[in-house]
C-alpha atoms as a PDB file:
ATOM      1  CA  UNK A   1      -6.142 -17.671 -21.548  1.00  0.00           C
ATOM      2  CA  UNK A   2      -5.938 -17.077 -25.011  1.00  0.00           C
ATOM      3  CA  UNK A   3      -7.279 -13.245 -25.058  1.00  0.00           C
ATOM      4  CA  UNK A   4      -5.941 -10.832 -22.215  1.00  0.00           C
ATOM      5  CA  UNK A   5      -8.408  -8.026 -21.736  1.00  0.00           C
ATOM      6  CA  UNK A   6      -5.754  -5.965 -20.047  1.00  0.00           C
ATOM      7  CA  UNK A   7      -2.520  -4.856 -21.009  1.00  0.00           C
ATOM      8  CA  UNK A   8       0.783  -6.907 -19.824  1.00  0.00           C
ATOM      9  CA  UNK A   9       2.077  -4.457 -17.300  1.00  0.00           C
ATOM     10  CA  UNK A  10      -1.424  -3.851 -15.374  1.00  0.00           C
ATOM     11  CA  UNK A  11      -1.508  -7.878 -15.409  1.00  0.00           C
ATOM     12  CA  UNK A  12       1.394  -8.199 -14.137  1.00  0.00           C
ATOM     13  CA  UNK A  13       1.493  -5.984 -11.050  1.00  0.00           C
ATOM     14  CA  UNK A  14      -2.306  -6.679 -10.339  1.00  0.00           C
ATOM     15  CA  UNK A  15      -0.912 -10.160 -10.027  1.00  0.00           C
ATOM     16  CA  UNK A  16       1.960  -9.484  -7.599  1.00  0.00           C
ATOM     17  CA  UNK A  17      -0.067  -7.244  -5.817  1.00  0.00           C
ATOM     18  CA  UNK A  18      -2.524 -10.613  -4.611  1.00  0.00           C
ATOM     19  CA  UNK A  19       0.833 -12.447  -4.211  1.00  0.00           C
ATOM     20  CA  UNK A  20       2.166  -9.452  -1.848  1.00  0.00           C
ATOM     21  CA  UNK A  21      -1.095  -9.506  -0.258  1.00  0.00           C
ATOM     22  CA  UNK A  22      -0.670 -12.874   1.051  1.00  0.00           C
ATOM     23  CA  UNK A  23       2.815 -12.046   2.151  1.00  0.00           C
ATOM     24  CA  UNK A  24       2.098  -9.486   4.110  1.00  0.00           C
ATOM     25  CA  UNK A  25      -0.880 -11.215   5.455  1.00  0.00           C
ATOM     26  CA  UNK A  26       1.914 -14.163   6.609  1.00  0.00           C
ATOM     27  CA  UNK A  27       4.381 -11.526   7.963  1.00  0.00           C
ATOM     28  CA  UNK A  28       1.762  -9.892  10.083  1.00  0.00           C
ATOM     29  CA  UNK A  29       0.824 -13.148  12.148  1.00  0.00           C
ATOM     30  CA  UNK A  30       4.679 -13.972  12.767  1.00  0.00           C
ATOM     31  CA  UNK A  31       4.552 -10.792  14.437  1.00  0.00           C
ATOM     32  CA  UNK A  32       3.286 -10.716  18.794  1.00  0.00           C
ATOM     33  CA  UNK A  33       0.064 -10.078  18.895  1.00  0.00           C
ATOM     34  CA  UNK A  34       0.716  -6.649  20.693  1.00  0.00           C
ATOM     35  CA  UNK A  35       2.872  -3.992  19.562  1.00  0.00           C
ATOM     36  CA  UNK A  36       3.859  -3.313  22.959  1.00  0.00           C
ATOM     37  CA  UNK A  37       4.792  -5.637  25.721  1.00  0.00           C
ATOM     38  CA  UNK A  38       1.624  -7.045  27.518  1.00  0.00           C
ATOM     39  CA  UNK A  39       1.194  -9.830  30.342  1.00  0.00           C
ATOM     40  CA  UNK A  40      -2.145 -11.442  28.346  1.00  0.00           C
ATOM     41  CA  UNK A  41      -5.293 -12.762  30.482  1.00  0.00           C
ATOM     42  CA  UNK A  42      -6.492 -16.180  31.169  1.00  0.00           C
ATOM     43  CA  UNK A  43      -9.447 -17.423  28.980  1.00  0.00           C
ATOM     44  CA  UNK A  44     -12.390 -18.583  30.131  1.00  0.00           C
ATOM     45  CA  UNK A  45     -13.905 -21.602  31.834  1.00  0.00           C
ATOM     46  CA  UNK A  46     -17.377 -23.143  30.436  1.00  0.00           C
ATOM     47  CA  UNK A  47     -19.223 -23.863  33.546  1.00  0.00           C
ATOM     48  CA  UNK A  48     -20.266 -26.869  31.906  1.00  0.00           C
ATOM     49  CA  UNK A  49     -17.283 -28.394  29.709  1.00  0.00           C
ATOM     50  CA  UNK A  50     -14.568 -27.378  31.622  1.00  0.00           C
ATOM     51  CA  UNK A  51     -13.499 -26.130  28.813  1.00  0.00           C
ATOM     52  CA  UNK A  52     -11.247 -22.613  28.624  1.00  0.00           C
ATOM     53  CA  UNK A  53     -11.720 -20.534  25.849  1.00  0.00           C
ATOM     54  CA  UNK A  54     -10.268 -16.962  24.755  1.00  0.00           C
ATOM     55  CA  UNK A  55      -7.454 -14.821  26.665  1.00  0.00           C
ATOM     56  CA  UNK A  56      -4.212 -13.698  25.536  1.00  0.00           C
ATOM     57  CA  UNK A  57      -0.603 -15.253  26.788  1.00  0.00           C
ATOM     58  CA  UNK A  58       2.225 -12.334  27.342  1.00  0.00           C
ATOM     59  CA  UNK A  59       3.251 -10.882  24.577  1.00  0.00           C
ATOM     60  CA  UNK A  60       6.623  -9.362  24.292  1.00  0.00           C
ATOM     61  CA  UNK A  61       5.635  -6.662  22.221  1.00  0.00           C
ATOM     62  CA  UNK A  62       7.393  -5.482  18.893  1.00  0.00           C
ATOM     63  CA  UNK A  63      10.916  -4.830  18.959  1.00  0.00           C
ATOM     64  CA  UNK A  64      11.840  -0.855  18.035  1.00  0.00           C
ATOM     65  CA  UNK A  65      12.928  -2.381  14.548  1.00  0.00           C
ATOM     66  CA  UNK A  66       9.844  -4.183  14.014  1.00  0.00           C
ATOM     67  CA  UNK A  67       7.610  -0.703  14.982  1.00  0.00           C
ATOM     68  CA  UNK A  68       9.847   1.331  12.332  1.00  0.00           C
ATOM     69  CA  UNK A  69       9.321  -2.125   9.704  1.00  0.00           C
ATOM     70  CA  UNK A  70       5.551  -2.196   9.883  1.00  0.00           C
ATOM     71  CA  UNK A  71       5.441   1.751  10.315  1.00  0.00           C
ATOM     72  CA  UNK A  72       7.493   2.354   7.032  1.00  0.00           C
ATOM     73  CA  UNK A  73       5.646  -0.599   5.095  1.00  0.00           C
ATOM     74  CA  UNK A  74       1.981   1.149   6.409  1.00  0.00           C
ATOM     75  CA  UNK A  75       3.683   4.296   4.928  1.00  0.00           C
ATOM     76  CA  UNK A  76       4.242   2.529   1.651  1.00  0.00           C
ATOM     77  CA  UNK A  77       1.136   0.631   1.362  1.00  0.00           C
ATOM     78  CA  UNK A  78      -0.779   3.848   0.856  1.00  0.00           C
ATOM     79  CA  UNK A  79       1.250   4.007  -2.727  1.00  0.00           C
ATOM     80  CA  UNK A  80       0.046   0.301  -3.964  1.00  0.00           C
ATOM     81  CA  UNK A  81      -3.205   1.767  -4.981  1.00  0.00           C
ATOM     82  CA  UNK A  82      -1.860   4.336  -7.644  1.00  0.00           C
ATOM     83  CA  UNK A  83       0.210   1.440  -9.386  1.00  0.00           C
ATOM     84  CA  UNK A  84      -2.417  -0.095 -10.252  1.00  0.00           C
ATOM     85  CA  UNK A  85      -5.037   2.774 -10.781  1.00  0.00           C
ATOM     86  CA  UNK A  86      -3.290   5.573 -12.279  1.00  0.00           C
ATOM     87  CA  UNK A  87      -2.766   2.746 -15.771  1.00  0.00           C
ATOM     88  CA  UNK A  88      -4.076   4.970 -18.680  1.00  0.00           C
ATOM     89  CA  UNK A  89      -6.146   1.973 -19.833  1.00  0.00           C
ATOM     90  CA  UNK A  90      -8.921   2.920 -16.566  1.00  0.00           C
ATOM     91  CA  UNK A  91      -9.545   6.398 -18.531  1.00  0.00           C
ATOM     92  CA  UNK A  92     -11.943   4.290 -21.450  1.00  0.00           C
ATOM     93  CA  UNK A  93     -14.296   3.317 -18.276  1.00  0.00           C
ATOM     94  CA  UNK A  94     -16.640   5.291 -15.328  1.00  0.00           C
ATOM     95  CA  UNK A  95     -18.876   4.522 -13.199  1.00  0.00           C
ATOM     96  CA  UNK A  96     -20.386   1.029 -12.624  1.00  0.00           C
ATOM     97  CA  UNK A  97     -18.410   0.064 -16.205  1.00  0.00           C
ATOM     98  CA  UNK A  98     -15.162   1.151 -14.517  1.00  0.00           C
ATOM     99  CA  UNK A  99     -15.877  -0.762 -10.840  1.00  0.00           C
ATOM    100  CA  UNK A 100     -16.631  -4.302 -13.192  1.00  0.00           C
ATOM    101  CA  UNK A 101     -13.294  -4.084 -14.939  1.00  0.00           C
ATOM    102  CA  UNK A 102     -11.644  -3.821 -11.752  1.00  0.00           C
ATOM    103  CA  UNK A 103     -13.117  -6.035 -10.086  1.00  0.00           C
ATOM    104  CA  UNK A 104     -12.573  -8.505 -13.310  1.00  0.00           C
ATOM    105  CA  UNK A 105      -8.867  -7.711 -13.212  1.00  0.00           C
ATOM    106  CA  UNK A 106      -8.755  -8.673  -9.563  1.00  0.00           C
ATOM    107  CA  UNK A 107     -10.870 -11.871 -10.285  1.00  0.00           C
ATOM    108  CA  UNK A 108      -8.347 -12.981 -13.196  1.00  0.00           C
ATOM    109  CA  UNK A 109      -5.236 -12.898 -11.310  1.00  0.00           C
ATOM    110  CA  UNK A 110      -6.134 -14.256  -8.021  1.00  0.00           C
ATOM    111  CA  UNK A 111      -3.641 -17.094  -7.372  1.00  0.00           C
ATOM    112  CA  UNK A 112      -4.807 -20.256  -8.669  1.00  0.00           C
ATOM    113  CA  UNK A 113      -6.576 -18.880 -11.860  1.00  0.00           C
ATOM    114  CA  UNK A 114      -3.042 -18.057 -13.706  1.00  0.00           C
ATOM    115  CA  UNK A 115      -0.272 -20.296 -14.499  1.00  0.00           C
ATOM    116  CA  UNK A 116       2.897 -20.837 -12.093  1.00  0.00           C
ATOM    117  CA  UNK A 117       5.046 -19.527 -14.988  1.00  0.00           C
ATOM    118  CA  UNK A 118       3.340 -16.174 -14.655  1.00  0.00           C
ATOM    119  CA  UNK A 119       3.300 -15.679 -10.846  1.00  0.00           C
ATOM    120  CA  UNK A 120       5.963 -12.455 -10.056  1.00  0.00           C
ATOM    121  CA  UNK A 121       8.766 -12.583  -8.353  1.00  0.00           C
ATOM    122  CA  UNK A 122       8.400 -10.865  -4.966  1.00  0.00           C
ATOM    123  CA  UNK A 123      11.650  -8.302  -5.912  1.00  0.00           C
ATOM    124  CA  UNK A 124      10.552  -8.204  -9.290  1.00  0.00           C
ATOM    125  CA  UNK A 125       7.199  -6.441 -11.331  1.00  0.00           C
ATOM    126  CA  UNK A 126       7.871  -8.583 -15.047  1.00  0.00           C
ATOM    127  CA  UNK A 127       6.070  -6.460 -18.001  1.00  0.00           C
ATOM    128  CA  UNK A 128       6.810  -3.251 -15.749  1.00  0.00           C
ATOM    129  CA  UNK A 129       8.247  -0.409 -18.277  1.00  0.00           C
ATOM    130  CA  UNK A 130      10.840   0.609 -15.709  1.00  0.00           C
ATOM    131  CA  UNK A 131      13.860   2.669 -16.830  1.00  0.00           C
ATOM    132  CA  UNK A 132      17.055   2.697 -14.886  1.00  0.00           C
ATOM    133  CA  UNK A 133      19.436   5.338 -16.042  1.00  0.00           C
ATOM    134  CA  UNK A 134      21.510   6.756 -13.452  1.00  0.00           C
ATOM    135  CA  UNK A 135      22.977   9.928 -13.823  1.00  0.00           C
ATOM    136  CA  UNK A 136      27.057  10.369 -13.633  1.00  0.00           C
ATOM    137  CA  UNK A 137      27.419  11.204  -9.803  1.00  0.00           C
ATOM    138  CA  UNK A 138      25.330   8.084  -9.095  1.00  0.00           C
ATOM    139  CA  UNK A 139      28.792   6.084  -9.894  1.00  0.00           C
ATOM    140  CA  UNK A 140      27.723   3.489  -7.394  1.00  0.00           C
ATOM    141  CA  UNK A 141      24.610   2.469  -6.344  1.00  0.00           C
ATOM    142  CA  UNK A 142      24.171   0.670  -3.036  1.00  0.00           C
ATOM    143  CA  UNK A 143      20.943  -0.632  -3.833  1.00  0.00           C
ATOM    144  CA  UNK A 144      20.084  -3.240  -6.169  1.00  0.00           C
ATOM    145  CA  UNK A 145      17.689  -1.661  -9.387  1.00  0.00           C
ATOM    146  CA  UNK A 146      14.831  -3.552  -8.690  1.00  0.00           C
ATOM    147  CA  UNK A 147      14.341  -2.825  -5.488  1.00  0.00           C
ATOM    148  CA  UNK A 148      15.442   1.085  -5.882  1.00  0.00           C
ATOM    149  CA  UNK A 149      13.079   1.287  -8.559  1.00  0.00           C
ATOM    150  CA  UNK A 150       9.805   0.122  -6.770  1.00  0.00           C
ATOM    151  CA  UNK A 151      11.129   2.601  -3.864  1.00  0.00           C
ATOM    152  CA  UNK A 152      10.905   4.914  -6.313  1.00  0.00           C
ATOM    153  CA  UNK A 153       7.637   4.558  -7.639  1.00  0.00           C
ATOM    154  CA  UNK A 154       6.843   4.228  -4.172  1.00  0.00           C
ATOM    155  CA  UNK A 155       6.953   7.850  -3.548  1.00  0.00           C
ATOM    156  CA  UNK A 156       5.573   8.497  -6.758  1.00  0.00           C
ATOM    157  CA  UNK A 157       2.451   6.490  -6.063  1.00  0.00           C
ATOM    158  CA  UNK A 158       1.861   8.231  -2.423  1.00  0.00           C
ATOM    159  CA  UNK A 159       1.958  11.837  -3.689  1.00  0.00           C
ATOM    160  CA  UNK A 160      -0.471  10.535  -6.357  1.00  0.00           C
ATOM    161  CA  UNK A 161      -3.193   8.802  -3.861  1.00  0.00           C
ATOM    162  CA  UNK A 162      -2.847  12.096  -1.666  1.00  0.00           C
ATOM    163  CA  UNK A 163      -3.812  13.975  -4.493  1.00  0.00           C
ATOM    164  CA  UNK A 164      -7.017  11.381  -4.991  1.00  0.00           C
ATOM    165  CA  UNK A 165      -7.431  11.357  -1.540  1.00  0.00           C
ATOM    166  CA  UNK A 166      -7.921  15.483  -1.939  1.00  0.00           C
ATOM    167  CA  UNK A 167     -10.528  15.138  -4.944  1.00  0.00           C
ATOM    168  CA  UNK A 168     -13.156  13.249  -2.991  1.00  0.00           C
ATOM    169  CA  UNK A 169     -15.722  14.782  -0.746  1.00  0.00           C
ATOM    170  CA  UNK A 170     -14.849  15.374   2.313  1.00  0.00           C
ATOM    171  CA  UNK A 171     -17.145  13.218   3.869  1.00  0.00           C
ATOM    172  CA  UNK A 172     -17.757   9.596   2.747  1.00  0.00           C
ATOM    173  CA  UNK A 173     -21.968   9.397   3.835  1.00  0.00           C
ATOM    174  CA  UNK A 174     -23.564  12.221   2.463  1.00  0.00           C
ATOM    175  CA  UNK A 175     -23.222  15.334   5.247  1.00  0.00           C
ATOM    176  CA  UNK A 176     -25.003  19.066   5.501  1.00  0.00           C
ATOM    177  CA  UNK A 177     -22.167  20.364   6.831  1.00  0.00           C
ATOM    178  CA  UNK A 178     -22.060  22.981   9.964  1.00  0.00           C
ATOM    179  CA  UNK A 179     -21.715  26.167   9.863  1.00  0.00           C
ATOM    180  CA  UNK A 180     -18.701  28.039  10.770  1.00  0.00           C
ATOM    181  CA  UNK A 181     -18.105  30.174  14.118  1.00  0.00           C
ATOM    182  CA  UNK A 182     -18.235  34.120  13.980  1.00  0.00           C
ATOM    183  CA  UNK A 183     -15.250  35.928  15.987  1.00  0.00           C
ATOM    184  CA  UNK A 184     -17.498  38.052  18.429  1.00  0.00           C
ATOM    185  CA  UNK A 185     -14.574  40.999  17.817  1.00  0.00           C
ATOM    186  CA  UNK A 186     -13.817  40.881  13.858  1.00  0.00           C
ATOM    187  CA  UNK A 187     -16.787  38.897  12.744  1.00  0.00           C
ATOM    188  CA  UNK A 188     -14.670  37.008  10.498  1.00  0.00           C
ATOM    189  CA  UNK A 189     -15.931  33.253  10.008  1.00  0.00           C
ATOM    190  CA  UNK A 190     -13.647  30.000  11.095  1.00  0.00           C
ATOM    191  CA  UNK A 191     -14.435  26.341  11.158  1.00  0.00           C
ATOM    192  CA  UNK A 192     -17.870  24.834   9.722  1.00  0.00           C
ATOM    193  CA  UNK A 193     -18.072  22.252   6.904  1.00  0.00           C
ATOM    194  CA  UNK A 194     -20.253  22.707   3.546  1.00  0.00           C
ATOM    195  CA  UNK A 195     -22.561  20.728   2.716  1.00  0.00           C
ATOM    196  CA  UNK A 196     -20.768  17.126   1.317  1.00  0.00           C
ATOM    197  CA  UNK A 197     -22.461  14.687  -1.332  1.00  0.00           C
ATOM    198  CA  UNK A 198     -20.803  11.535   0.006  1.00  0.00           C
ATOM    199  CA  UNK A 199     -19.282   9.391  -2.122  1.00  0.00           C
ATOM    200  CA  UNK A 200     -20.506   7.365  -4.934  1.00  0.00           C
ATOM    201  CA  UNK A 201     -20.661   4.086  -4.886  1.00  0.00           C
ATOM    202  CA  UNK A 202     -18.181   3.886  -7.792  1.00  0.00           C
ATOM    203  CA  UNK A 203     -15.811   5.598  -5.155  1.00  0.00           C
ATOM    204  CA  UNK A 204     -16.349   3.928  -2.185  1.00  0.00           C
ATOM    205  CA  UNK A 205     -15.789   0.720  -4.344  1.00  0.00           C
ATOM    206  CA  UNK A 206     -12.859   2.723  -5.728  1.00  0.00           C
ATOM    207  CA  UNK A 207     -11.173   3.241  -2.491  1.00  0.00           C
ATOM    208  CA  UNK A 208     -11.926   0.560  -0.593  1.00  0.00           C
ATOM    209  CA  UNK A 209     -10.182  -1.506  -3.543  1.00  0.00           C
ATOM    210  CA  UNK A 210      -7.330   0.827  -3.195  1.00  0.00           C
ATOM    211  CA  UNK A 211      -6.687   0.073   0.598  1.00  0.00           C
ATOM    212  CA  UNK A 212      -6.493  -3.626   0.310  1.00  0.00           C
ATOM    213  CA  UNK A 213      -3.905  -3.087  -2.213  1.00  0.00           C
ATOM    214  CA  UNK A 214      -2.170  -1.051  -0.028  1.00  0.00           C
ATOM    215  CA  UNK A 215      -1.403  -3.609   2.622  1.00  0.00           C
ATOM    216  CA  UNK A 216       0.447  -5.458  -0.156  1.00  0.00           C
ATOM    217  CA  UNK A 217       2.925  -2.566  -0.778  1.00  0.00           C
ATOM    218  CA  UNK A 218       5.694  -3.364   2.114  1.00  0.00           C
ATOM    219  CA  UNK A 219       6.326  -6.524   0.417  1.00  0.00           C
ATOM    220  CA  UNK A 220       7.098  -5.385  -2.661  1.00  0.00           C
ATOM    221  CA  UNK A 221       9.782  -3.775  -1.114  1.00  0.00           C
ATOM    222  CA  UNK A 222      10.528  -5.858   2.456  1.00  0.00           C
ATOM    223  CA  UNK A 223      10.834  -9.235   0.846  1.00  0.00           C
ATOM    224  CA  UNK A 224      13.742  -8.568  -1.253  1.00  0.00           C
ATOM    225  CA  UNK A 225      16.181 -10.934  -0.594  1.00  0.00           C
ATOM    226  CA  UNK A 226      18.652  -8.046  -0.188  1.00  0.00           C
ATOM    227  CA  UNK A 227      17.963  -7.076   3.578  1.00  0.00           C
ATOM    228  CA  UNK A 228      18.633 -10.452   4.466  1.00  0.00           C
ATOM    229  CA  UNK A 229      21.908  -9.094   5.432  1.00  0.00           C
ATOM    230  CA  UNK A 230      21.022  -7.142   7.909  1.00  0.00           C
ATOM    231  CA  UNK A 231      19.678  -6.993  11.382  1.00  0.00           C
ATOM    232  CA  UNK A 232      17.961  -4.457  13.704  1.00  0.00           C
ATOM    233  CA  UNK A 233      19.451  -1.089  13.838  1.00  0.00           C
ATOM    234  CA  UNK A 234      21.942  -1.860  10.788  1.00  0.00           C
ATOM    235  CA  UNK A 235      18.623  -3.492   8.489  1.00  0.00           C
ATOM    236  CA  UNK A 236      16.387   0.250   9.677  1.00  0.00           C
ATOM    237  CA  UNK A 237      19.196   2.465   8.528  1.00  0.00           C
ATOM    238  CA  UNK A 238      19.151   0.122   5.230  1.00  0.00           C
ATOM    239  CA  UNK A 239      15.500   1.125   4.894  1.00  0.00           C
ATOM    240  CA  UNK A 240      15.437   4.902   5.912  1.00  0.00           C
ATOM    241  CA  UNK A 241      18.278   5.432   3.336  1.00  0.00           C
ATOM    242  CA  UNK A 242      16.885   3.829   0.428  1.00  0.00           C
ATOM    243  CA  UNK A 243      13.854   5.609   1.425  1.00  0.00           C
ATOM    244  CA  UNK A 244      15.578   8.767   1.219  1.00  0.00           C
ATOM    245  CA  UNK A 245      17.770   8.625  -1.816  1.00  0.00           C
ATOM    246  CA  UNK A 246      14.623   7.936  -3.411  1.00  0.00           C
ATOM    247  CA  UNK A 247      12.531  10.962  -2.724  1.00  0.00           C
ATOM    248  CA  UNK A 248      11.441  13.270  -5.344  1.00  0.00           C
ATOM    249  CA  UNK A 249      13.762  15.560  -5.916  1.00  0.00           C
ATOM    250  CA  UNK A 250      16.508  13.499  -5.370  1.00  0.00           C
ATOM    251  CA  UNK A 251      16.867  11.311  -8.383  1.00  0.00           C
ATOM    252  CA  UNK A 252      17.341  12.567 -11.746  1.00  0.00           C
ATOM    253  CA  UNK A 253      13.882  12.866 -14.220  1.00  0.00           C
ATOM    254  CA  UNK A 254      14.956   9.821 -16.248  1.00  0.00           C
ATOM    255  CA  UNK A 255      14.760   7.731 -13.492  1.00  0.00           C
ATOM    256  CA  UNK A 256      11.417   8.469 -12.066  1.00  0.00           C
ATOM    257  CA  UNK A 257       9.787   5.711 -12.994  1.00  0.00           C
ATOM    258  CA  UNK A 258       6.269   6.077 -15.140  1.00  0.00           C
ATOM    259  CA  UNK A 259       2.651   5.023 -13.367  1.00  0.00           C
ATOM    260  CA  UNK A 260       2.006   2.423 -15.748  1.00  0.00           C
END
């Protein structure tokens, strides 16, 4: 590819967010089918063929570790779209413009159209502007900086797509709203919608973009080779406290790590 119409560190994650994608997608079927325990139901015999078709076997159901995994991962995956879309190199483009170049960044860094040598580690975002500078009463950290600093930009990332989430309409299909109810004894007004003008195509595009992306996010953190270490309750207390010594608030403004 000798000209790359985006910049390195949009590249880059876009390209370990399709490689995330697919990891998530793998981790997901080793999982039972049913989050909780179920005894399955026979398929079905073709009167003709003999042949049985559908039904479930038992499932065992997810273990409690597994339910806090994919529950903490879900809670991450809403972040994955802001790494991506919050790059300052999105504010040159609207409307149908802006949903092409997306959709051409997504296009050039599906697997099999870059080279091996540029795939991303799965701990790893390469081109990433990350800054690790710990402040003095962070003498030892118990987590290793690649993986603290995604966790980081983690939380960063969902604050950011709530705020998104607050810009658009309320409704996504244009709405006329309802009107509110009158309190027969002060005659103040509660509840009703206004009227809602959907949202654009651009948007829907937008979002729906956004939410694939998102089920990538628990790998970027999950797949570290660091939690290998640990098992059930020990490997969830890993996770909760790297999710909390992470929160805003909680690490020093040098090391919040930038959107781009």
């Amino acid at each position: 590819m000798a000209e790359n119409p985006f910049p390195d560190a949009l590249r880059a994650t876009r390209i370990r967010l399709h490689q995330a994608t697919a990891e998530l997608t793998a981790l997901g079927r080793a999982l039972p089918w049913s989050v909780e325990p179920h005894d399955g139901w026979p398929g079905k015999e073709h009167s003709h063929t003999g042949e049985v078709t559908g039904g479930r076997p038992p499932s065992p159901g997810w273990t409690d570790e597994q339910k806090a995994a994919v529950d903490e991962f879900r809670q991450e995956c809403l972040a994955l779209s802001e790494t991506v879309s919050a790059h300052p190199y999105w504010a040159d483009f609207a409307g149908g413009a802006l949903v092409d170049r997306r959709m051409e960044l997504k296009s050039i860094t599906r697997p099999g159209t870059v080279p091996e040598a540029e795939t991303i580690p799965a701990a790893c975002l390469p081109g990433l502007e990350i800054e690790h500078t710990y402040h003095s009463g962070m003498a030892e950290n118990p987590f290793p900086d690649a993986l603290r600093a995604t966790q980081i930009r983690l939380h960063q990332a969902t604050a950011e797509l709530t705020a998104l989430g607050r810009a658009l309409p309320w409704s996504v299909e244009p709405h006329d709203g309802w009107p509110g109810k009158e309190h027969s004894h002060t005659g103040e007004v509660t509840g009703g919608r206004p009227p809602s003008p959907g949202w654009t195509d651009e948007q829907k595009a937008a979002v729906d973009e956004f939410r694939q992306e998102c089920l990538a996010l628990s790998e970027t953190v999950s797949a570290h080779p660091y939690w290998a270490d640990f098992a059930g309750g020990a490997l969830v207390d890993r996770r909760m406290e790297l999710k909390s010594i992470t929160r805003p608030g909680t690490v020093p403004e040098a090391e919040t790590i930038p959107a781009a």
